[in-house]
N, C-alpha and C. Protein backbone atom coordinates (compact mmCIF):
# COMPACT_ATOMS: atom_id res chain seq x y z
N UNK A 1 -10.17 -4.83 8.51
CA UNK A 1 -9.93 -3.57 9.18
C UNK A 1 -9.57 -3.82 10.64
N UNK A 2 -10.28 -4.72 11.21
CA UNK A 2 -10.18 -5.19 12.66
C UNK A 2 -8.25 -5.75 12.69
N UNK A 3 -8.52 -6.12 12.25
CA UNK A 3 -6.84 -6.72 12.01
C UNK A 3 -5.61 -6.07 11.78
N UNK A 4 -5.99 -4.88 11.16
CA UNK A 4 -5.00 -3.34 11.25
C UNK A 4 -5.21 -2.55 12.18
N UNK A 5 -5.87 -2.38 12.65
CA UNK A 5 -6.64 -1.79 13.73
C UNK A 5 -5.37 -2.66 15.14
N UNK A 6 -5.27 -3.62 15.35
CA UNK A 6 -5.27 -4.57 16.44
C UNK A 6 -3.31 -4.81 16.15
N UNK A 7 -2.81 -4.65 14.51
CA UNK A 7 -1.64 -4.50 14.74
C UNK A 7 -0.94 -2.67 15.09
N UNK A 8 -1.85 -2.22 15.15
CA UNK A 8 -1.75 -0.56 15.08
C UNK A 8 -0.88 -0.80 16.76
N UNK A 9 -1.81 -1.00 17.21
CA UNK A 9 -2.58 -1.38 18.67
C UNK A 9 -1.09 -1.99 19.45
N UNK A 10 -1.20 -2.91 18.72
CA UNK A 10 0.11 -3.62 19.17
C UNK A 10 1.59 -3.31 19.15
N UNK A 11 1.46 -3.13 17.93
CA UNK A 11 2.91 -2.37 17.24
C UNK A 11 3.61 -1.10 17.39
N UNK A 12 2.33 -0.26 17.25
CA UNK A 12 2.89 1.37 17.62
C UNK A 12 2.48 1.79 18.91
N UNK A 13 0.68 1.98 19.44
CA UNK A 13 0.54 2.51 20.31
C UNK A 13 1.46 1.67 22.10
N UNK A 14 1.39 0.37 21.80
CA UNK A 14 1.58 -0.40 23.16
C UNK A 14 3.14 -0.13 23.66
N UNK A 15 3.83 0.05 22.39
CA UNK A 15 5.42 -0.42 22.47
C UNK A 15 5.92 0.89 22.36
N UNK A 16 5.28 2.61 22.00
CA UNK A 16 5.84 3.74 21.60
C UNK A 16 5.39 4.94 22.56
N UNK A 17 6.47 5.64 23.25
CA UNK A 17 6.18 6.54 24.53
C UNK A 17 6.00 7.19 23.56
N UNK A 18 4.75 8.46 23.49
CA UNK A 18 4.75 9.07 21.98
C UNK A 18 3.52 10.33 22.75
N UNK A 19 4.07 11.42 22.39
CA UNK A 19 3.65 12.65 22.68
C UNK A 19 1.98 12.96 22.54
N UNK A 20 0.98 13.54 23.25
CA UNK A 20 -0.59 14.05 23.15
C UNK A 20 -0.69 15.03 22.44
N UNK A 21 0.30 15.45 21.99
CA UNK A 21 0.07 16.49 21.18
C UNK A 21 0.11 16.41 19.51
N UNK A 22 -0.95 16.70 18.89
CA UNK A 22 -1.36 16.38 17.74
C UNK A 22 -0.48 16.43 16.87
N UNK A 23 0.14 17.22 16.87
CA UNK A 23 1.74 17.65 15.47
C UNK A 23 2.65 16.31 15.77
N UNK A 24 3.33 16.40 16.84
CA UNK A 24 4.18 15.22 17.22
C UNK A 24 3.53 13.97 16.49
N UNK A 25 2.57 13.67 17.55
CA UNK A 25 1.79 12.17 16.97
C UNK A 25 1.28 11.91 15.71
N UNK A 26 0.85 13.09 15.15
CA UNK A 26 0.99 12.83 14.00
C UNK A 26 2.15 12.14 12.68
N UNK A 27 3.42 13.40 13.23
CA UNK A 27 4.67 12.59 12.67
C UNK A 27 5.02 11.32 12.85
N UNK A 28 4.79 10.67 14.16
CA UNK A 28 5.29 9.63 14.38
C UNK A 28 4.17 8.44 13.40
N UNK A 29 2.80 8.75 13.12
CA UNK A 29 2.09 7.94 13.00
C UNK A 29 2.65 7.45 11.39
N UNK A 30 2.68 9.17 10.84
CA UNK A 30 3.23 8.87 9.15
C UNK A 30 4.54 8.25 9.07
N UNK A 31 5.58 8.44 10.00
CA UNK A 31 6.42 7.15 9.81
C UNK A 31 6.10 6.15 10.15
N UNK A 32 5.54 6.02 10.93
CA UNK A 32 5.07 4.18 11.43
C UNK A 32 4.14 3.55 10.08
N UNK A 33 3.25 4.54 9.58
CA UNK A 33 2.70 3.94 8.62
C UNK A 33 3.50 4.09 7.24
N UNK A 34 4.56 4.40 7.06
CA UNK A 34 5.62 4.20 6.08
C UNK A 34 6.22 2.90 6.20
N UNK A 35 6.81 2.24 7.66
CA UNK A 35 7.58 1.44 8.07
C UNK A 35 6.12 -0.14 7.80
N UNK A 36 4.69 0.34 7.97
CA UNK A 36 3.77 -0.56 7.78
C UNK A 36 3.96 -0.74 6.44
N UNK A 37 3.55 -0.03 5.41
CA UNK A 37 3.37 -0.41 4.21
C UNK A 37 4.92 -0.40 3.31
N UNK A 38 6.14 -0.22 3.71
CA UNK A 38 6.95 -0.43 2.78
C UNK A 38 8.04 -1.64 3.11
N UNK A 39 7.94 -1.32 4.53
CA UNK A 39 9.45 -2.53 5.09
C UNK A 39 8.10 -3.39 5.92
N UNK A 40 7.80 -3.54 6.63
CA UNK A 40 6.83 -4.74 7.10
C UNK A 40 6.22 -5.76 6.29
N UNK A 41 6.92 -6.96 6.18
CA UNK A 41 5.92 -7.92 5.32
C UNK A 41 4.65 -8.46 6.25
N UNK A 42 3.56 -8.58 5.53
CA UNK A 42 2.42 -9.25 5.76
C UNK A 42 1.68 -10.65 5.18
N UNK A 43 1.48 -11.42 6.25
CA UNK A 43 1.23 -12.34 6.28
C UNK A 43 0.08 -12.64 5.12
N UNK A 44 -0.51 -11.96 5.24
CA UNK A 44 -2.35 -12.50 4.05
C UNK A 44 -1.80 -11.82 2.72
N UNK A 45 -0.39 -11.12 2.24
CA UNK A 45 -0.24 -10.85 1.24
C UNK A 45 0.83 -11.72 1.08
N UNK A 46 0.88 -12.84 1.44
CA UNK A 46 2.10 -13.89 0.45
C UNK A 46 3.80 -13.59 1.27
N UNK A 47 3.77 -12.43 2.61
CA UNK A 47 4.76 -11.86 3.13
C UNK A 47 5.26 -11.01 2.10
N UNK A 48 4.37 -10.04 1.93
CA UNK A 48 5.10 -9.22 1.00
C UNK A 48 4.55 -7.70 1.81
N UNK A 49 5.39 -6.73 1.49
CA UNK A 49 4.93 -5.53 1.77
C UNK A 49 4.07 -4.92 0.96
N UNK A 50 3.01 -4.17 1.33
CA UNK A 50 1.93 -3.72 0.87
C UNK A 50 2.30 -2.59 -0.79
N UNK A 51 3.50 -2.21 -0.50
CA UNK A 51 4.24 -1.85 -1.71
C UNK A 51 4.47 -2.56 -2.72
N UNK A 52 5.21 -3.65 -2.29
CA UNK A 52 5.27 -4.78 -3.20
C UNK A 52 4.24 -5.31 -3.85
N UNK A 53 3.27 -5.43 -2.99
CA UNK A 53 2.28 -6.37 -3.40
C UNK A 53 1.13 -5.42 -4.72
N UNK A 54 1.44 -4.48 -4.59
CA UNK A 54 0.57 -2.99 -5.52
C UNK A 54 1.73 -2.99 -6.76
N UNK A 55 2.84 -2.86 -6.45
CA UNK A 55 3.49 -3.34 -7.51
C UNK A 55 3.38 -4.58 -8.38
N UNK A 56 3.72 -5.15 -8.00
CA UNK A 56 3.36 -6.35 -8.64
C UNK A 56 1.89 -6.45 -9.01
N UNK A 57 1.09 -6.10 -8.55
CA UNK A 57 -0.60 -6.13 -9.27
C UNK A 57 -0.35 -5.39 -10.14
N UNK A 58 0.40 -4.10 -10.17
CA UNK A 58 0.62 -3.22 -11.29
C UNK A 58 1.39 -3.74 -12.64
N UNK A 59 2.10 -4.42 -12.62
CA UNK A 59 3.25 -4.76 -13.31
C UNK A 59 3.35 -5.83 -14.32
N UNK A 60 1.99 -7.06 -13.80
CA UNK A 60 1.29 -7.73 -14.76
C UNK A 60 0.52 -7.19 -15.79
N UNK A 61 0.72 -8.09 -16.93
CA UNK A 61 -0.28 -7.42 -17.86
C UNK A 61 -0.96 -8.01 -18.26
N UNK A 62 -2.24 -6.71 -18.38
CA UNK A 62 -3.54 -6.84 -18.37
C UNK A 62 -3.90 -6.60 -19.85
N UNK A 63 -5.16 -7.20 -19.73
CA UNK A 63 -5.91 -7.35 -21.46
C UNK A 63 -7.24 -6.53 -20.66
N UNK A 64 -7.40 -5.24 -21.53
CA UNK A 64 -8.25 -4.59 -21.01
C UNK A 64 -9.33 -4.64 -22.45
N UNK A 65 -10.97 -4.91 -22.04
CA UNK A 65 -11.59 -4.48 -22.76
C UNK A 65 -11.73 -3.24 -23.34
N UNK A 66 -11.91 -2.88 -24.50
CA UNK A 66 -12.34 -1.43 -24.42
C UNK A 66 -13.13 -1.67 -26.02
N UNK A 67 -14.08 -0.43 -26.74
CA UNK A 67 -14.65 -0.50 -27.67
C UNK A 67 -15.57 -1.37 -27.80
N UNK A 68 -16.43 -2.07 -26.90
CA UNK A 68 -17.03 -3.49 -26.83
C UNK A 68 -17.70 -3.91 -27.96
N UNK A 69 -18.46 -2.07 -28.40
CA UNK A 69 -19.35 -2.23 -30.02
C UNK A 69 -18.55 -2.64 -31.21
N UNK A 70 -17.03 -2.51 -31.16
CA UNK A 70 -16.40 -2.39 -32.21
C UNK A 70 -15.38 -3.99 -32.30
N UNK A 71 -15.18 -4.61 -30.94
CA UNK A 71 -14.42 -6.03 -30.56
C UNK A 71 -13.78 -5.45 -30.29
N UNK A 72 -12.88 -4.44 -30.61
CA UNK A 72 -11.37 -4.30 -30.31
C UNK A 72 -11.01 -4.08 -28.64
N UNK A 73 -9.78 -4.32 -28.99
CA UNK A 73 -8.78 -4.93 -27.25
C UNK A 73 -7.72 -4.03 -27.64
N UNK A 74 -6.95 -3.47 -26.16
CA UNK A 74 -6.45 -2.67 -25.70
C UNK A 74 -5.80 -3.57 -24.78
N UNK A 75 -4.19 -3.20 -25.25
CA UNK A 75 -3.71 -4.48 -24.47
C UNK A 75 -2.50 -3.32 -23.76
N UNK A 76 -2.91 -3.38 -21.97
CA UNK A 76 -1.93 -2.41 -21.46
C UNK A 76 -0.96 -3.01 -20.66
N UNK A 77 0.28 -2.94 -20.92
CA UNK A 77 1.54 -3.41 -20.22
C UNK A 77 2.43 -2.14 -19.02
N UNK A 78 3.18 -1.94 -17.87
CA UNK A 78 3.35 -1.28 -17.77
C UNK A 78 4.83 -1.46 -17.41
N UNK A 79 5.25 -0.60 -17.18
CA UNK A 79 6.80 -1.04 -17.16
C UNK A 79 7.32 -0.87 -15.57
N UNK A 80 8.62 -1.68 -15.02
CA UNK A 80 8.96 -1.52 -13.46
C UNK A 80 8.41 -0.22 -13.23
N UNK A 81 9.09 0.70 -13.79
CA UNK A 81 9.73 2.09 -13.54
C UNK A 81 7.93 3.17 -13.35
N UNK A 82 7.29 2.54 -14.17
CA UNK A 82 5.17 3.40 -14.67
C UNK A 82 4.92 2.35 -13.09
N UNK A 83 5.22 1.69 -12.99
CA UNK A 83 4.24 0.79 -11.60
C UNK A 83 5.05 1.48 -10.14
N UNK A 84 6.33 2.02 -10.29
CA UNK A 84 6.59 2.07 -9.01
C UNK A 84 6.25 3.76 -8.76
N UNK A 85 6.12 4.36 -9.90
CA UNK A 85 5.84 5.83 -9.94
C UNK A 85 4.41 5.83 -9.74
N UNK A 86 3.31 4.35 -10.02
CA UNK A 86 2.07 4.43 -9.88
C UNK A 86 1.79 4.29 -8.66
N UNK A 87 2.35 3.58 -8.09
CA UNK A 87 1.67 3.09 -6.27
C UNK A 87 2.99 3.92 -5.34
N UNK A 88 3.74 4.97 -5.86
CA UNK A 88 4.30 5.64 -5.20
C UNK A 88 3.39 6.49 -4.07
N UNK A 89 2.77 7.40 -4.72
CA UNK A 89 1.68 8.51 -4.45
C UNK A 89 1.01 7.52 -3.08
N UNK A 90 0.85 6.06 -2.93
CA UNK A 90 -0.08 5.28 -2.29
C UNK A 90 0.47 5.00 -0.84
N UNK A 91 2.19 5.53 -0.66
CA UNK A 91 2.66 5.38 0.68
C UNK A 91 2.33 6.09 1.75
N UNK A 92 1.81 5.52 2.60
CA UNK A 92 1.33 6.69 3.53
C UNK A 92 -0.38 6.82 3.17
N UNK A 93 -1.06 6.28 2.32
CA UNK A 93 -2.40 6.32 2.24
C UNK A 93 -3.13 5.70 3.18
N UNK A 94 -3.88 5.88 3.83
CA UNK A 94 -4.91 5.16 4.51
C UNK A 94 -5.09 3.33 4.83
N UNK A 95 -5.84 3.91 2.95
CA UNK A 95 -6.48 2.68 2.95
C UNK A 95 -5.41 1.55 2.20
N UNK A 96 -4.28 1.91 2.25
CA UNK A 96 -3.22 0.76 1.80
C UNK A 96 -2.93 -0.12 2.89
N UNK A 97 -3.29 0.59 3.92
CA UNK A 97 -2.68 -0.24 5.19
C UNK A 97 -3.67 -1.77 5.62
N UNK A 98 -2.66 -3.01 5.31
CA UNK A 98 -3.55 -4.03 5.27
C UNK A 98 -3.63 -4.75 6.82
């Protein structure tokens, strides 16, 4: 957290003449944190953008337990198109920002 915190710091507030007034700064923040998690690669994720990198966790497939009483497996695959519609909703979230 310290580490997003400190590129926030660096990146937007130090380098951006940017309005006190809550509406304005607000806008500017949700694009800056668009420009964080979709076009900015990051270093502790392999240089990948935080999009990418949710994608791709999405996109592998997983062998999910399920029925434990019964053995049976539930084997879920998802396709480009289900992973990018899944971590869509996630741009601009908070806690995506690494």
């Amino acid at each position: 957290m310290e580490r997003s915190q400190r590129t926030h710091t660096e990146e937007f507030y130090e380098v951006n003449d940017f309005s006190l007034q809550v509406a304005p700064l607000n806008r500017e923040l949700m694009a800056w944190e668009r420009v964080y998690n979709t076009i900015r690669p990051h270093q502790a994720l392999d240089y990948l953008t935080p999009l990418q990198f949710v994608t791709r966790w999405l996109s592998r497939k997983k062998e999910v337990e399920c029925h434990q009483s019964t053995g049976r497996v539930q084997s879920l695959a998802l396709t480009r198109q289900n992973c990018y519609n899944s971590a869509a909703p996630l741009l601009g979230a908070p806690w995506l920002l690494f």
